[in-house]
Protein backbone atom coordinates (compact mmCIF):
# COMPACT_ATOMS: atom_id res chain seq x y z
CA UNK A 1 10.48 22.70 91.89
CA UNK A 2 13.89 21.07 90.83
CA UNK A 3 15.37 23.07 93.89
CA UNK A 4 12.74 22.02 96.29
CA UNK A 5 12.98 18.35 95.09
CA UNK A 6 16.76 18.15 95.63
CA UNK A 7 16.56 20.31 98.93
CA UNK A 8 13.41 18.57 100.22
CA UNK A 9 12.30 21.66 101.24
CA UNK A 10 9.92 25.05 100.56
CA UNK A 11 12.56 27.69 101.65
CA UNK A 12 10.59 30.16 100.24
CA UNK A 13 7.15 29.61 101.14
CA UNK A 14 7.70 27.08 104.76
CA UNK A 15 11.46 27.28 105.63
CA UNK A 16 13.00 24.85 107.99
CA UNK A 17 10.05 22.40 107.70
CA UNK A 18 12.00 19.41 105.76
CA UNK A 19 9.22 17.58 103.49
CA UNK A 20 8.46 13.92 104.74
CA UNK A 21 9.65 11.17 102.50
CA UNK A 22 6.22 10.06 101.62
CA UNK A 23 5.80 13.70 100.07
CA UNK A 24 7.32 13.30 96.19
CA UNK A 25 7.39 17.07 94.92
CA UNK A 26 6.57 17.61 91.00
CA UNK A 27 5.64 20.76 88.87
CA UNK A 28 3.68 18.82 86.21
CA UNK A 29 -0.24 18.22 87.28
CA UNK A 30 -0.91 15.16 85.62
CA UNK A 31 2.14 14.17 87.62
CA UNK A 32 0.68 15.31 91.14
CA UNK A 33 -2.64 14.00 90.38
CA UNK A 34 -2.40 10.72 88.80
CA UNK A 35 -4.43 7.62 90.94
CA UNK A 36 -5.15 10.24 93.19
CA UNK A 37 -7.95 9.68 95.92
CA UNK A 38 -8.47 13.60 96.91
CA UNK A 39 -6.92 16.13 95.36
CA UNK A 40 -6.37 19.79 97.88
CA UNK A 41 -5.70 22.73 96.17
CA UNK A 42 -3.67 25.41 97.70
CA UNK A 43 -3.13 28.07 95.19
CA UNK A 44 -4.22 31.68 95.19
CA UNK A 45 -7.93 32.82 94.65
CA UNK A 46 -7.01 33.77 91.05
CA UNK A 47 -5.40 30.73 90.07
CA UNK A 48 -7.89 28.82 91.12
CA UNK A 49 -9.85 29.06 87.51
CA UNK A 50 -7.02 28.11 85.88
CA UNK A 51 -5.84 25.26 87.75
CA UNK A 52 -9.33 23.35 87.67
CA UNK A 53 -9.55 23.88 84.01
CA UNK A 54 -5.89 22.16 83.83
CA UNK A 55 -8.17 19.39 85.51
CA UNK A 56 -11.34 19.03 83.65
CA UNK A 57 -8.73 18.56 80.76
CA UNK A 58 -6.90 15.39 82.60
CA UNK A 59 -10.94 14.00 82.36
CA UNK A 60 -10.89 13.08 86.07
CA UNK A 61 -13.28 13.01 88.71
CA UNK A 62 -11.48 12.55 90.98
CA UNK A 63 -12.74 14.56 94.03
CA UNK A 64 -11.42 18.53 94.66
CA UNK A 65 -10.75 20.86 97.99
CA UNK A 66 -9.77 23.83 97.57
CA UNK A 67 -8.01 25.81 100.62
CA UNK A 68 -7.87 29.61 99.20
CA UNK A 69 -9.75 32.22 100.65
CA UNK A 70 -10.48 34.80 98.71
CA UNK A 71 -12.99 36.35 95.63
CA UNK A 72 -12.38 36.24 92.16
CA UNK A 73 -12.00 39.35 90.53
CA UNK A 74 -14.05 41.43 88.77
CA UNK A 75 -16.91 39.25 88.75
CA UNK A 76 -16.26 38.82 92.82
CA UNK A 77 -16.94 34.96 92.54
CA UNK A 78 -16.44 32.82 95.39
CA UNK A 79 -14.36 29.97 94.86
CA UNK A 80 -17.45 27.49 94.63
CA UNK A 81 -18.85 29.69 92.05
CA UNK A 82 -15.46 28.68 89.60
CA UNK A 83 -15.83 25.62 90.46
CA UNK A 84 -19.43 25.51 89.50
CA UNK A 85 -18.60 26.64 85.96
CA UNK A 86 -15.55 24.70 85.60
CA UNK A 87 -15.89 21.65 87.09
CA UNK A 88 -17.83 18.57 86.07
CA UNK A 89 -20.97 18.03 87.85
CA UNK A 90 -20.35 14.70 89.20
CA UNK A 91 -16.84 16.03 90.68
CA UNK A 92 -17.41 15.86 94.22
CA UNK A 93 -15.71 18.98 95.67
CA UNK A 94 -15.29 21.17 98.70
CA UNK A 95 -14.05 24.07 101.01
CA UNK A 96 -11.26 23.72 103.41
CA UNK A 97 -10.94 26.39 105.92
CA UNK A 98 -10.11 27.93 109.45
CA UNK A 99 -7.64 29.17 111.64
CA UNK A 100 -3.83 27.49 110.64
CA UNK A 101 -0.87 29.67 109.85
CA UNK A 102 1.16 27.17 107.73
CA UNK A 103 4.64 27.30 109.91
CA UNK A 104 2.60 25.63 113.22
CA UNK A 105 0.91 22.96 110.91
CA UNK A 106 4.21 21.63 108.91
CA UNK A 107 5.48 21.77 112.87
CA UNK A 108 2.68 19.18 113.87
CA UNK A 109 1.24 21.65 116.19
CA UNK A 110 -2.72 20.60 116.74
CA UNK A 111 -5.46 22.88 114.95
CA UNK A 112 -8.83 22.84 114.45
CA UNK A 113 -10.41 23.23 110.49
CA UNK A 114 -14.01 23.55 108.69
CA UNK A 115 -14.40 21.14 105.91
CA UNK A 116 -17.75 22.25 104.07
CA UNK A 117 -19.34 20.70 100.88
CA UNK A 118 -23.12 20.77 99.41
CA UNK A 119 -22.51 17.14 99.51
CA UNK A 120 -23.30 15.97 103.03
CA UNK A 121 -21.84 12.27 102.55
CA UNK A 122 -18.69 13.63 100.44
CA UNK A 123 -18.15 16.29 103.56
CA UNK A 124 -17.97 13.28 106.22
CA UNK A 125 -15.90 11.12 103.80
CA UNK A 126 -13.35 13.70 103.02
CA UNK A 127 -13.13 14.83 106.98
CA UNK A 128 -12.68 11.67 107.77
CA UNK A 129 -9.70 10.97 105.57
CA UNK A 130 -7.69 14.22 106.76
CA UNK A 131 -9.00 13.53 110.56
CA UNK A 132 -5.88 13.06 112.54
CA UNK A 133 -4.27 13.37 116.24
CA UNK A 134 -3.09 16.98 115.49
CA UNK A 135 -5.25 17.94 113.29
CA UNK A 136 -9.17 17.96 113.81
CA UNK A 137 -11.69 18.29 111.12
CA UNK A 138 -15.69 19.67 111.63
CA UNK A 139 -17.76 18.80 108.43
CA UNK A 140 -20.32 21.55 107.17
CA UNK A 141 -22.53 22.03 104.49
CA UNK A 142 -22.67 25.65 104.45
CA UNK A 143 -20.25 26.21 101.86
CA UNK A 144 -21.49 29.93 101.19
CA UNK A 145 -20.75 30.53 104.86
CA UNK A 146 -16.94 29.08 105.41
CA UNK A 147 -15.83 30.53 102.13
CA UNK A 148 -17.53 34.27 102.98
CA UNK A 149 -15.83 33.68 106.67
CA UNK A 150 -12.62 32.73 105.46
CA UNK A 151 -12.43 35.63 102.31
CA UNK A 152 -13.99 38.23 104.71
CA UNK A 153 -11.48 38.21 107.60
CA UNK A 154 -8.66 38.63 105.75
CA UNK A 155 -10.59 42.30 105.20
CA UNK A 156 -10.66 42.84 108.95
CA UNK A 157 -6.87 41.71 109.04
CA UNK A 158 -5.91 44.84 107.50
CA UNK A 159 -7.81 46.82 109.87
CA UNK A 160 -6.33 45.15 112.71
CA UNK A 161 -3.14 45.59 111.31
CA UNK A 162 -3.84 49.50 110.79
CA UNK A 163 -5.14 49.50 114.61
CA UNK A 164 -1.86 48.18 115.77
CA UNK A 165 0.49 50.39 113.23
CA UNK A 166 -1.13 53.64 114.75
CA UNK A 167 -0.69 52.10 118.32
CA UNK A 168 -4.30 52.89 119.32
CA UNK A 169 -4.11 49.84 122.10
CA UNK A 170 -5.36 46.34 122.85
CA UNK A 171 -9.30 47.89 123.40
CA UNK A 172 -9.28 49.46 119.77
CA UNK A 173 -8.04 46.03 118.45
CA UNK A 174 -10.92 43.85 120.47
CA UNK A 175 -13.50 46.45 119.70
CA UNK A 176 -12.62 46.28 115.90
CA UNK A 177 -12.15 42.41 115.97
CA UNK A 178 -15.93 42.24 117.37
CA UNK A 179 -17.81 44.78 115.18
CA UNK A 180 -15.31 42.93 112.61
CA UNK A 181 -17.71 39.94 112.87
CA UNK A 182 -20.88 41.77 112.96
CA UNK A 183 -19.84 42.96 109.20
CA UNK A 184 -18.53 39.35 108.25
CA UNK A 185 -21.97 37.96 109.76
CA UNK A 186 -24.24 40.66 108.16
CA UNK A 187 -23.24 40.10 105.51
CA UNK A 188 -22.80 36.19 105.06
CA UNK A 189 -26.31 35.93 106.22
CA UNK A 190 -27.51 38.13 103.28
CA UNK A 191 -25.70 35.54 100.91
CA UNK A 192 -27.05 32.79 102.52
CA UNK A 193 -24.67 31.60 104.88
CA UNK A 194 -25.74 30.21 108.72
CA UNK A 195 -25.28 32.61 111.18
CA UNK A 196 -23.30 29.79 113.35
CA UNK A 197 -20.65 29.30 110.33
CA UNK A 198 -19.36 32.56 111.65
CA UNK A 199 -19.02 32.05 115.47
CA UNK A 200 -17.23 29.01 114.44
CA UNK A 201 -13.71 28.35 113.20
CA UNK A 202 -13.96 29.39 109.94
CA UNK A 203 -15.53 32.26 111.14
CA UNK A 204 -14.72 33.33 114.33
CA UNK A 205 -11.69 31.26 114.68
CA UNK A 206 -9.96 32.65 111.59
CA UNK A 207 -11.01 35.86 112.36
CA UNK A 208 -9.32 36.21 115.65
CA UNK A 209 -5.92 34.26 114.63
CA UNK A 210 -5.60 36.65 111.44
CA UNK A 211 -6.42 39.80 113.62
CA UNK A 212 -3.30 39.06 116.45
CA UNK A 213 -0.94 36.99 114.81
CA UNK A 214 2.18 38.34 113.29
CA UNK A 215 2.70 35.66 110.74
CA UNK A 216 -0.86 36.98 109.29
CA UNK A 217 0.25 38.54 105.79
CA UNK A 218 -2.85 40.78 105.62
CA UNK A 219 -2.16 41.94 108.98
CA UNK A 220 1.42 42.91 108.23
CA UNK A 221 -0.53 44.82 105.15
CA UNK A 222 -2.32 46.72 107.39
CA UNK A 223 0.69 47.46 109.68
CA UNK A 224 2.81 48.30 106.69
CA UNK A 225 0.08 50.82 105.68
CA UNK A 226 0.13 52.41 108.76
CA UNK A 227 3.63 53.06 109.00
CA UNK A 228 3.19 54.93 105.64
CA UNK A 229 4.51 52.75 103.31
CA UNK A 230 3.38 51.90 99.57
CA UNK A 231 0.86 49.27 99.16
CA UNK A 232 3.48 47.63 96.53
CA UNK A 233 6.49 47.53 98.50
CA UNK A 234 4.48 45.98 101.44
CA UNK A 235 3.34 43.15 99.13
CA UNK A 236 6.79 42.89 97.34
CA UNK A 237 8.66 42.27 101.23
CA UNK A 238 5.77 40.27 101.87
CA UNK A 239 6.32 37.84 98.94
CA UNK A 240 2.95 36.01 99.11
CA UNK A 241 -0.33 36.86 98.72
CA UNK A 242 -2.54 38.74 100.66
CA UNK A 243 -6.08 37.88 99.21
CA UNK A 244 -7.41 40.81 101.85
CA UNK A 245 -6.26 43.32 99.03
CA UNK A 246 -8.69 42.18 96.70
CA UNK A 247 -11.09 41.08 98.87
CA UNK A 248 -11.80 44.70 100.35
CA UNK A 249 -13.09 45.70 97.09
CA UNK A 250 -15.31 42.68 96.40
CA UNK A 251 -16.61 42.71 100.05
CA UNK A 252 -17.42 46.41 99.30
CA UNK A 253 -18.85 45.81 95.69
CA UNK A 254 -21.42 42.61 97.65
CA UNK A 255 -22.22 44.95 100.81
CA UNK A 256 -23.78 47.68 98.20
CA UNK A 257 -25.75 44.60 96.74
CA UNK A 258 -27.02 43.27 99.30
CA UNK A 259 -27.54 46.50 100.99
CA UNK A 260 -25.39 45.44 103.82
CA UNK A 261 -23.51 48.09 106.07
CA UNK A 262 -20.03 47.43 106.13
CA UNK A 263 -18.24 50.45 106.91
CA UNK A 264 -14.78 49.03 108.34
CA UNK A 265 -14.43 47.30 104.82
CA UNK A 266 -15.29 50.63 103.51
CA UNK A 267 -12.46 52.15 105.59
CA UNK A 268 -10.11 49.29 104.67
CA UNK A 269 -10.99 49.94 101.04
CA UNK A 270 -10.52 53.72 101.33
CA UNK A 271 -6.54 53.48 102.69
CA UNK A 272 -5.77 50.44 99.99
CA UNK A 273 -7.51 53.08 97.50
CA UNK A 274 -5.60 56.16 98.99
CA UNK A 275 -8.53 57.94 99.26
CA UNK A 276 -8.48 58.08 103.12
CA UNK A 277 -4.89 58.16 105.16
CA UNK A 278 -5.31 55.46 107.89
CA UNK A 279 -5.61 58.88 110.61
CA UNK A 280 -8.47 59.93 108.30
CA UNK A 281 -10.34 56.03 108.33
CA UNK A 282 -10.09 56.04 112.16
CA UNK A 283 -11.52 59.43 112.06
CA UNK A 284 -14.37 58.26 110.19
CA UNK A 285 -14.97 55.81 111.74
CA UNK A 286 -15.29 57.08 114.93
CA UNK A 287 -17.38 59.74 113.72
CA UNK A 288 -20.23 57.48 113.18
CA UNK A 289 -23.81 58.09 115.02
CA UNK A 290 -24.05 56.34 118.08
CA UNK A 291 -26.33 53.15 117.93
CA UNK A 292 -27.86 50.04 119.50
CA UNK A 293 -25.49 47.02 119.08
């Protein structure tokens, strides 16, 4: 943080984007949070536990968004469901979520986001405080929805990834995008989500940038995978987190649950697993029974 505070810049994580002056950089919470009026947290799925505990312990309630997308292993908790059990109640809180590859938003190119909380009047407030000319904000309250969207793609993103390793062709890549969202949907809607979270940008939207853009780390998984290498050398060139790793298995774990047919996350699963080669999960796939769609 020392580095980045001197440098006034990420080089690791979002280089050649120098941080505005009204940005002040710190490692120390209390620091970061102190007379805060919204507080956006940007950390991985399974730090997210951790890092709202830090908070309850500052005795603020001040209100929380959270921007990871992902489940919380082994339980397979979505990220409201931590915050539910570590969060005070009267902390107002939400999801923030859609289709925004980091590099093109420190760049100030316009995108489009989900902001979602159970709190209807908290989900205007906060959208209209982050509501700007390049980057516009939708309010939800489907919560359930935006976060099973926005873990749930990242899933696909391997598979599209695979598609494009094995070079099976632009028609391969729309066909899985679509039946993509049929799983994502299916499944959402079992959990309780609105079927129109996922035609939207959380859903949808997200879906289709992580499917065809290179910068998408879960997508470069899938690629990496099909090109034969290790799962761990893929995420140690990568160098950030792809939550789609974990997520496979959670989505997998829910599907059986909810009795929800999922069988590209099954296929995703099976090559992160090593129980299918990504020539043996196209395979099966294809192989399925023809069907009404």
């Amino acid at each position: 943080m020392s580095l980045i505070s001197k440098d006034r810049s990420n080089e690791r994580y979002l280089p050649g984007h120098p941080l505005p002056p009204s940005i002040l950089p710190t490692s120390h919470l209390q620091e970061a949070v102190h007379a805060a009026e919204l507080v956006i947290l940007a950390v991985p799925t399974t730090a997210l536990r951790t890092v709202l505990g830090e908070l309850v312990q500052m005795h603020t309630d001040t209100p929380v968004l959270w921007a990871c997308k992902g489940f919380e292993l082994p339980a397979g908790y979505l990220p409201h469901q931590v915050v539910r059990e570590t969060l005070t109640a009267s902390t107002r809180h939400g999801v923030l979520s859609g289709p925004s590859f980091a590099d093109e938003i420190a760049s100030g190119q316009p995108a489009a986001l989900t902001l979602a909380s159970s709190d209807p009047s908290f989900a205007r407030h906060a959208t209209l405080s982050l509501h700007g000319p390049r980057l516009r904000i939708y309010s939800s309250t489907d919560v359930v929805g935006v976060e099973l969207a926005g873990a749930l793609k990242n899933v696909i993103a391997i598979a599209a990834g695979l598609c494009d390793g094995l070079l099976l062709g632009q028609n391969a890549r729309a066909a899985l995008i679509t039946r993509g969202l049929v799983e994502i949907s299916r499944l959402g809607i079992a959990m309780g989500g609105r079927a129109e979270t996922f035609m939207g940008l959380s859903g949808l939207g997200d879906l289709v940038l992580t499917c065809t853009g290179a910068a998408s780390r879960n997508y470069q998984v899938g690629q990496g995978l099909a090109q034969g290498l290790h799962l761990d050398a893929i995420l140690n060139r990568l160098g950030h987190v792809a939550e789609g790793v974990n997520s496979s298995l959670a989505a997998v774990r829910l599907a059986h649950h909810h009795h929800v047919e999922m069988p590209i996350a099954e296929t995703v699963l099976g090559v992160l697993e090593k129980r299918l080669t990504p020539h043996a999960a196209l395979e099966q796939l294809m192989a399925r029974e023809p069907r009404s769609e």
